[in-house]
N, C-alpha and C. Protein backbone atom coordinates (compact mmCIF):
# COMPACT_ATOMS: atom_id res chain seq x y z
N UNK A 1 12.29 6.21 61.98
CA UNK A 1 11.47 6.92 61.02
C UNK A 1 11.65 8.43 61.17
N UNK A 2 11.87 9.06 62.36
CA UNK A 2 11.94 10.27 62.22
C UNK A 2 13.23 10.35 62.31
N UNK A 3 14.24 9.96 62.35
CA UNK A 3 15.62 10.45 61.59
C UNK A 3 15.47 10.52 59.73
N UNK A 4 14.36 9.69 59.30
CA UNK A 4 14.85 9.48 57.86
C UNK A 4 13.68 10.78 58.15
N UNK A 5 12.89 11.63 58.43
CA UNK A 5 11.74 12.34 58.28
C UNK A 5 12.82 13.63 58.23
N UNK A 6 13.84 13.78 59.53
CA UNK A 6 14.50 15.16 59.80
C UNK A 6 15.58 15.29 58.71
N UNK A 7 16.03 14.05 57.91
CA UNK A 7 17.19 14.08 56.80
C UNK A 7 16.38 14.68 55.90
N UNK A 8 15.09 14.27 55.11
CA UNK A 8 14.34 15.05 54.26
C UNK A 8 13.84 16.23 54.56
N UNK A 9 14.05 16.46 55.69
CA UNK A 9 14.03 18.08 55.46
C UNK A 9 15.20 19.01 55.20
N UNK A 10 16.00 18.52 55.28
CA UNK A 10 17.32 19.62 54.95
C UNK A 10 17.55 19.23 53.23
N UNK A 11 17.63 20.57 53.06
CA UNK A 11 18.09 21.06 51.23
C UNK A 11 18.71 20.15 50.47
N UNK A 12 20.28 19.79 51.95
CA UNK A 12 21.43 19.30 50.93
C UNK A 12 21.10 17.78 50.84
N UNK A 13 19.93 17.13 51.14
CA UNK A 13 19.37 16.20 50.98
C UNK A 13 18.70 15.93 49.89
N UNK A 14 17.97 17.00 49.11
CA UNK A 14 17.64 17.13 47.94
C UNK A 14 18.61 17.69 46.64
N UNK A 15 19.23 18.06 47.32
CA UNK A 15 20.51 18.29 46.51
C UNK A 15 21.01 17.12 45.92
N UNK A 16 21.42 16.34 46.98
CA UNK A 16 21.97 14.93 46.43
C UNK A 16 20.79 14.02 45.57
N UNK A 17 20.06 14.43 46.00
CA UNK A 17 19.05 13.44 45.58
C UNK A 17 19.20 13.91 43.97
N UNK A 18 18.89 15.23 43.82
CA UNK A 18 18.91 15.68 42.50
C UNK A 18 20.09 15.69 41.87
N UNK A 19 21.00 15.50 42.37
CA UNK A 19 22.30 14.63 41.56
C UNK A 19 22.55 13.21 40.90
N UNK A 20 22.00 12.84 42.30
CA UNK A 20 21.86 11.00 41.93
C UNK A 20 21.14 11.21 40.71
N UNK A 21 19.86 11.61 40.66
CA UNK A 21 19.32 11.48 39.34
C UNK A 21 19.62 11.72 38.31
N UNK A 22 20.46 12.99 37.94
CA UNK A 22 20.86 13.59 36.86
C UNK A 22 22.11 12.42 36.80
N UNK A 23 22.86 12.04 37.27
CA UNK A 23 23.77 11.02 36.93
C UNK A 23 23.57 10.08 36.77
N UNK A 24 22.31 8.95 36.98
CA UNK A 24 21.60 8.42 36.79
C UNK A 24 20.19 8.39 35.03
N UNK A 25 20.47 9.69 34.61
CA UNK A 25 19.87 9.63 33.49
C UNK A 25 18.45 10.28 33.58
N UNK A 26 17.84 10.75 34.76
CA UNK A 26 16.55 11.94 34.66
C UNK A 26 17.28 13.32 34.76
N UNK A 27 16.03 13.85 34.34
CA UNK A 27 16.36 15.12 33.84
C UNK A 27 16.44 15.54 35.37
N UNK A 28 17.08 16.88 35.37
CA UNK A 28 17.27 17.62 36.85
C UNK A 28 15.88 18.08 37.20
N UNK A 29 15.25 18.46 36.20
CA UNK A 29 14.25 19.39 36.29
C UNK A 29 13.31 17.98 36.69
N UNK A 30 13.26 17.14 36.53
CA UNK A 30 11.97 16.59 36.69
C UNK A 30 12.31 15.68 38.16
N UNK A 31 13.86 15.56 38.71
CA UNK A 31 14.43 14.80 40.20
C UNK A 31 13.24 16.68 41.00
N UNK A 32 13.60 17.51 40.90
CA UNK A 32 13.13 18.59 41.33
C UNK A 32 12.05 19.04 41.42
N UNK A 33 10.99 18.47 40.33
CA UNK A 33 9.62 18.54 40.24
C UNK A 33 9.39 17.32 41.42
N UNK A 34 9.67 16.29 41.12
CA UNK A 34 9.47 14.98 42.51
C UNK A 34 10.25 15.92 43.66
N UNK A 35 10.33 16.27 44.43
CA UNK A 35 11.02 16.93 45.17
C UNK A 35 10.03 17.97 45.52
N UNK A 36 9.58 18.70 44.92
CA UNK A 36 8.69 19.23 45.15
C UNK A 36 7.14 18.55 45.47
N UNK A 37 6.87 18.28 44.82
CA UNK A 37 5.44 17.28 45.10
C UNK A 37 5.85 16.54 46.30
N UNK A 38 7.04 15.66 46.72
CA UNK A 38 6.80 15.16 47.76
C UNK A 38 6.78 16.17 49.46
N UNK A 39 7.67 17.40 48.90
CA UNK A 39 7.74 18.34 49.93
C UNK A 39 6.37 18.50 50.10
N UNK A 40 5.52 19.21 49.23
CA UNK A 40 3.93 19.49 49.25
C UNK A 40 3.50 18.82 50.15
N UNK A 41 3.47 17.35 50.06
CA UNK A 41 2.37 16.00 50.39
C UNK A 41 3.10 16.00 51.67
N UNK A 42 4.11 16.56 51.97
CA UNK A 42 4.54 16.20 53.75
C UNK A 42 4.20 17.47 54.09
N UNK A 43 4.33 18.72 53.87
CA UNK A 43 3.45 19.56 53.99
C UNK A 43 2.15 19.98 54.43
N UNK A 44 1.65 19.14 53.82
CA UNK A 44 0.13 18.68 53.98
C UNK A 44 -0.20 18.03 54.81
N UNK A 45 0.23 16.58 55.32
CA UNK A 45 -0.04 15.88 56.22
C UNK A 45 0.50 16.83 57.65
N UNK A 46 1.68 17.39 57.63
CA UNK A 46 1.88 18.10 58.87
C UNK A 46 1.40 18.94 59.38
N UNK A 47 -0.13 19.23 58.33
CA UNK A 47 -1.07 20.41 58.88
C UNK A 47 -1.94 19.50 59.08
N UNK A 48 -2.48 18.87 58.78
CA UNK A 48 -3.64 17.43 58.89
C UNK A 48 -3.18 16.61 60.36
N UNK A 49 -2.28 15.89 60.13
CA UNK A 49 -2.34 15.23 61.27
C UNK A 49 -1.47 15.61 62.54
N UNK A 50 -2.19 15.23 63.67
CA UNK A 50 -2.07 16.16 64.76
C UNK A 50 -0.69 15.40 65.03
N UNK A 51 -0.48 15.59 66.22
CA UNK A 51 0.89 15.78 66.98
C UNK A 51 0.88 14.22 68.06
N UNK A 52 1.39 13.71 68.15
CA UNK A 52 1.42 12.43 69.41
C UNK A 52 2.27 12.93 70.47
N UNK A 53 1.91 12.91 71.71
CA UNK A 53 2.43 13.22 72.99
C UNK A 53 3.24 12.25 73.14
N UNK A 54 4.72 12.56 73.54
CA UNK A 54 5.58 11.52 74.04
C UNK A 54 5.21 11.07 75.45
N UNK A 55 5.64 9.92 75.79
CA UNK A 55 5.65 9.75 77.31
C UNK A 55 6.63 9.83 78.16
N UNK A 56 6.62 10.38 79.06
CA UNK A 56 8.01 10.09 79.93
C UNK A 56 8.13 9.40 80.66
């Protein structure tokens, strides 16, 4: 889960994403609006929920 968490944070991840779509038949503008809203909502939770201590 946190490999797929650290891939969504890099750009060229949304990049593609916003390709797939536009080749796929949505508009760019609206793969980019989702893209945004979901950045927000992880955003959000990463100020909300706290941190878990690993163990060693």
């Amino acid at each position: 889960m946190e490999a797929i968490l650290q891939r969504l944070r890099e750009p060229s991840t949304w990049a593609g994403l916003s390709v797939l779509g536009a080749v796929f038949g949505a508009a760019p503008g609206l793969v980019d609006a989702i893209g945004q809203a979901v950045a927000g909502i992880a955003a959000t939770l990463a100020i909300i929920l706290s941190e878990r201590k690993k163990s060693e």
